[in-house]
C-alpha atoms as a PDB file:
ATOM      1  CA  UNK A   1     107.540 108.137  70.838  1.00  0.00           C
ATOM      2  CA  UNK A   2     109.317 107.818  67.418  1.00  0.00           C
ATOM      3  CA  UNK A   3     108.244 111.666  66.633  1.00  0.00           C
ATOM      4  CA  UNK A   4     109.248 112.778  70.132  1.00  0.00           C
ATOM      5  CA  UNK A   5     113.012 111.379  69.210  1.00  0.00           C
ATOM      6  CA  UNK A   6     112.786 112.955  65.527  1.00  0.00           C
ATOM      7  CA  UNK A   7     111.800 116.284  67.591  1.00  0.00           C
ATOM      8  CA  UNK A   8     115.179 115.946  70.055  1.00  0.00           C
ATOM      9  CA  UNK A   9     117.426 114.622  66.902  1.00  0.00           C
ATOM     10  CA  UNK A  10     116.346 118.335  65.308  1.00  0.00           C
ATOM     11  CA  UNK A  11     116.955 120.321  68.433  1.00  0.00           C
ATOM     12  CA  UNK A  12     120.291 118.422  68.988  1.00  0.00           C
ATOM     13  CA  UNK A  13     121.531 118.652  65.466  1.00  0.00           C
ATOM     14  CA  UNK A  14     120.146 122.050  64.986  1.00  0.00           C
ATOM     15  CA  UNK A  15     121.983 123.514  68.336  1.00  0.00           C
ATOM     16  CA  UNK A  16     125.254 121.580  67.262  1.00  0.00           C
ATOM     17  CA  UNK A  17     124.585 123.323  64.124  1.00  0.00           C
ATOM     18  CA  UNK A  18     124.255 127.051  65.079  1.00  0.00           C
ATOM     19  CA  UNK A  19     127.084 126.632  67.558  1.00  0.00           C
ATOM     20  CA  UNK A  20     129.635 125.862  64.589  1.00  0.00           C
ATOM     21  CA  UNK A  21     128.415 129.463  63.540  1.00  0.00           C
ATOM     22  CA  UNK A  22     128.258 130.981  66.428  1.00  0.00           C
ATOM     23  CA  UNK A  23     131.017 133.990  65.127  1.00  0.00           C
ATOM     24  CA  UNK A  24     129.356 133.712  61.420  1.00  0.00           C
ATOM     25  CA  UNK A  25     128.356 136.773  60.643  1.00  0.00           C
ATOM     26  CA  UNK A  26     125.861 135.006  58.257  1.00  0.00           C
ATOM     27  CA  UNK A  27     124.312 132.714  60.511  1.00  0.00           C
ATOM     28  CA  UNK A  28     120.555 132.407  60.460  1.00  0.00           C
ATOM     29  CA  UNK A  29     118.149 134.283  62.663  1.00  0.00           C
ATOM     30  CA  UNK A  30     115.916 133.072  64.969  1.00  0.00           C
ATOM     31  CA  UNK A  31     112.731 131.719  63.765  1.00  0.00           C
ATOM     32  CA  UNK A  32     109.514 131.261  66.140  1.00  0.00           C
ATOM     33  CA  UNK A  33     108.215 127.220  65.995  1.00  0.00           C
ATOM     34  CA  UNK A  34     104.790 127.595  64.313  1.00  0.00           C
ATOM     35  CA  UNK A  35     101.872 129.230  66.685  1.00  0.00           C
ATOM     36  CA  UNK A  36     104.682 130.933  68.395  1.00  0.00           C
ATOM     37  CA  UNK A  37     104.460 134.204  68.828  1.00  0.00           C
ATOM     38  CA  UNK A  38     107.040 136.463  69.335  1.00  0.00           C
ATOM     39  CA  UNK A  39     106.581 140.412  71.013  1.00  0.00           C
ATOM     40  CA  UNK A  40     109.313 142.335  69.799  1.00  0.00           C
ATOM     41  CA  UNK A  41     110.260 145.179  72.128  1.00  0.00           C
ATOM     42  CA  UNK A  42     112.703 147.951  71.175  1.00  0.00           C
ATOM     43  CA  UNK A  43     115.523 149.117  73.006  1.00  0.00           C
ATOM     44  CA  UNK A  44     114.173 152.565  73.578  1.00  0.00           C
ATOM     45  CA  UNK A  45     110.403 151.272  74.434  1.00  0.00           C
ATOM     46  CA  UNK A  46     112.359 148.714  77.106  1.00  0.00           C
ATOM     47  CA  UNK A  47     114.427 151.363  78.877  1.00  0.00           C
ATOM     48  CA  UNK A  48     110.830 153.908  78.955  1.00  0.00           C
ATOM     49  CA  UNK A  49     109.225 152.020  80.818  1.00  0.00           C
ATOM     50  CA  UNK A  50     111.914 150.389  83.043  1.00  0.00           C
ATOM     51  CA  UNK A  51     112.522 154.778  83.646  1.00  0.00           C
ATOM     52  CA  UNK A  52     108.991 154.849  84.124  1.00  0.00           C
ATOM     53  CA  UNK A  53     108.363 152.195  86.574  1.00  0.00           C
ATOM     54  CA  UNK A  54     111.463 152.678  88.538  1.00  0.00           C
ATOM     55  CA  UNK A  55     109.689 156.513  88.811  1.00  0.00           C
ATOM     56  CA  UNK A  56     106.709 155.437  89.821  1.00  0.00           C
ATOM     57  CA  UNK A  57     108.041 152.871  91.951  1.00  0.00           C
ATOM     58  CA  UNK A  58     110.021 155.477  94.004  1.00  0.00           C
ATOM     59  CA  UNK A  59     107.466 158.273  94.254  1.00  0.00           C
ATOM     60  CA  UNK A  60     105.234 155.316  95.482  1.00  0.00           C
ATOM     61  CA  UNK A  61     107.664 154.779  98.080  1.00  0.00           C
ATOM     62  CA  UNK A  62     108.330 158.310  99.160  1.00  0.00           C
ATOM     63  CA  UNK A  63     103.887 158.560  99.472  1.00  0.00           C
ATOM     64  CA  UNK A  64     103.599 155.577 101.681  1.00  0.00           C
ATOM     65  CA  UNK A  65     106.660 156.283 103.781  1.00  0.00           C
ATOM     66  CA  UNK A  66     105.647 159.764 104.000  1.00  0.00           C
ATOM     67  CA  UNK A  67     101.963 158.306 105.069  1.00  0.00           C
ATOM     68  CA  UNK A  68     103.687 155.688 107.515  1.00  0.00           C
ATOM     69  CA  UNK A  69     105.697 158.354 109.384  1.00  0.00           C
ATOM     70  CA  UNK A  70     102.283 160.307 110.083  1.00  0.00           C
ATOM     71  CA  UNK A  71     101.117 157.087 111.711  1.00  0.00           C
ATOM     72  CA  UNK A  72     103.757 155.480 113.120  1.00  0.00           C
ATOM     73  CA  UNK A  73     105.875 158.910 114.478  1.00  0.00           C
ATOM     74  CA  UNK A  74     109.114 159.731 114.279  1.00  0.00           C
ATOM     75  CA  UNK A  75     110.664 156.886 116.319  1.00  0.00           C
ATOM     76  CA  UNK A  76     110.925 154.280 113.108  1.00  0.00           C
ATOM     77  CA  UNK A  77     114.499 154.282 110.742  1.00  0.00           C
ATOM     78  CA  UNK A  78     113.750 155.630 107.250  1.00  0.00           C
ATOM     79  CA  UNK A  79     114.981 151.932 106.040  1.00  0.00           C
ATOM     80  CA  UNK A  80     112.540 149.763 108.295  1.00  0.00           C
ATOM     81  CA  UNK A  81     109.284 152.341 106.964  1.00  0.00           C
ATOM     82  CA  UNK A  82     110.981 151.532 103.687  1.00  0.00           C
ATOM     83  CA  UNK A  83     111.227 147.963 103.809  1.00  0.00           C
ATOM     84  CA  UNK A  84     107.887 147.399 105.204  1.00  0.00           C
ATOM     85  CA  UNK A  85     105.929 149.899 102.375  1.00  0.00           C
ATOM     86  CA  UNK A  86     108.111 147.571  99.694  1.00  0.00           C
ATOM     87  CA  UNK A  87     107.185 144.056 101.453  1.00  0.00           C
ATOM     88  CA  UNK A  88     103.209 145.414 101.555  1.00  0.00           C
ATOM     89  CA  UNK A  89     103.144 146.517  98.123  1.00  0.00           C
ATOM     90  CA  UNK A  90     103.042 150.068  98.578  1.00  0.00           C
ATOM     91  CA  UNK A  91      99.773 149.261 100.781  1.00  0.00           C
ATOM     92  CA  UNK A  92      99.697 151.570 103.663  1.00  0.00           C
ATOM     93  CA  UNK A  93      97.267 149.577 106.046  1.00  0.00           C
ATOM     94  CA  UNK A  94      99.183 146.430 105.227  1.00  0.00           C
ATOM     95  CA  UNK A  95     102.151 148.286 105.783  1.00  0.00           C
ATOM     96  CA  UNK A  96     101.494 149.707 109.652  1.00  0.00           C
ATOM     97  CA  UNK A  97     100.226 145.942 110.087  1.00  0.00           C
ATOM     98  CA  UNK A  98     103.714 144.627 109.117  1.00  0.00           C
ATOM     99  CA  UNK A  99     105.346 147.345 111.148  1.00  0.00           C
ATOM    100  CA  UNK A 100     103.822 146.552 114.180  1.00  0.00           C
ATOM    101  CA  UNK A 101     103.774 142.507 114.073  1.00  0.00           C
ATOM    102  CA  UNK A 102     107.890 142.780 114.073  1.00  0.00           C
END
């Protein structure tokens, strides 16, 4: 119990600490506690692949849409197909099932 307070007295007076800084330009970076790992992800890796997945996402879309309109006809708004091919996960069988059960 006595380590667990030691623990919160170093969080609390390390915070209070690094707040008085805040707008020092020489404040100290961020360390990891030990067997903490940290994945560092660059700016230009994040926004590939949150291109690529929004890509993929949408072509996904267009296929299963384009797949539901085969089955379902004509007769169903482009946003309903839509919404039902996102709430199936891009699963077309689960995707006619949702369709029909509203």
């Amino acid at each position: 119990m006595q380590r667990v307070r030691q623990m919160l007295d170093e969080i609390t007076s390390s915070s209070s600490s690094s707040s008085d800084s805040e707008g020092d330009s020489n404040s100290q970076p961020f360390h990891a506690p030990p067997g903490y790992q940290l994945n560092v992800i660059s700016d230009s890796e994040v926004s590939e692949t949150g291109v690529s997945a929004a890509l993929r996402d949408d072509s996904r879309l267009t296929i299963v849409v384009a797949q539901l309109r085969e089955i379902i006809g004509g007769d169903a708004a482009q946003e309903q197909l839509e919404e039902v091919a996102i709430a199936a996960d891009y699963d077309v069988n689960r995707a006619v099932n949702y369709f029909f059960s509203l």
